[in-house]
Protein backbone atom coordinates (compact mmCIF):
# COMPACT_ATOMS: atom_id res chain seq x y z
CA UNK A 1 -10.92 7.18 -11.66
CA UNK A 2 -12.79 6.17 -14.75
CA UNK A 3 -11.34 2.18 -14.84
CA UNK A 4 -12.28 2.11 -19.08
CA UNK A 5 -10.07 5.07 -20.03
CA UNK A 6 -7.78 5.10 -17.04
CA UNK A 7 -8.71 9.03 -16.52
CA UNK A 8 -8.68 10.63 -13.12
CA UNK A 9 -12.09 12.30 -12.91
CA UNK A 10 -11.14 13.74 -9.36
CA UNK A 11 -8.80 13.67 -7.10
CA UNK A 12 -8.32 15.40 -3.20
CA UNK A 13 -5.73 14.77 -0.20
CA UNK A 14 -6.91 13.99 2.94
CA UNK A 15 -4.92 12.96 5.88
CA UNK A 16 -7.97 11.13 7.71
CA UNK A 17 -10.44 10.04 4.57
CA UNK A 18 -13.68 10.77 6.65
CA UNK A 19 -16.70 9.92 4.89
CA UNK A 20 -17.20 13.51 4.06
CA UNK A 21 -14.25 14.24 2.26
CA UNK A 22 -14.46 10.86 0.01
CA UNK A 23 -18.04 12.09 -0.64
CA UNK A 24 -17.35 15.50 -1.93
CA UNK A 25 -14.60 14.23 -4.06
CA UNK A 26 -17.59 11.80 -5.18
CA UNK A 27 -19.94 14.59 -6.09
CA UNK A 28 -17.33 16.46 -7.94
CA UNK A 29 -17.07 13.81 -10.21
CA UNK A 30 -20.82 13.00 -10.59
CA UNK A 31 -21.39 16.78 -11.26
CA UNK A 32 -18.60 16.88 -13.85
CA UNK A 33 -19.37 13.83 -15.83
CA UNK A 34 -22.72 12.60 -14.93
CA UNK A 35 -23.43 9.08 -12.97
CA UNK A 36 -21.91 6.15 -13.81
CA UNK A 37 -23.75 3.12 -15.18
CA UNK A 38 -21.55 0.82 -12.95
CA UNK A 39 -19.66 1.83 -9.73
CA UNK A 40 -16.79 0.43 -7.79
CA UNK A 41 -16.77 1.51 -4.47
CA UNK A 42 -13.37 -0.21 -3.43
């Protein structure tokens, strides 16, 4: 979720969020719109 304009950038369901899974969602995002300046991993 982009925080600044409140848009979902990806999204998955997961019934176990392995590492994996969080990380591919991760990805998706990064391919889609490019890396962030600033992160929040929480």
């Amino acid at each position: 979720m982009d925080w600044f304009t409140r848009k979902v950038l990806a999204w998955r369901i997961s019934n176990t969020l392995e590492a994996e899974f969080c990380l591919e969602a991760l990805n998706e995002a990064i391919h889609k719109f490019g890396a962030p300046e600033i992160m929040n991993t929480d």
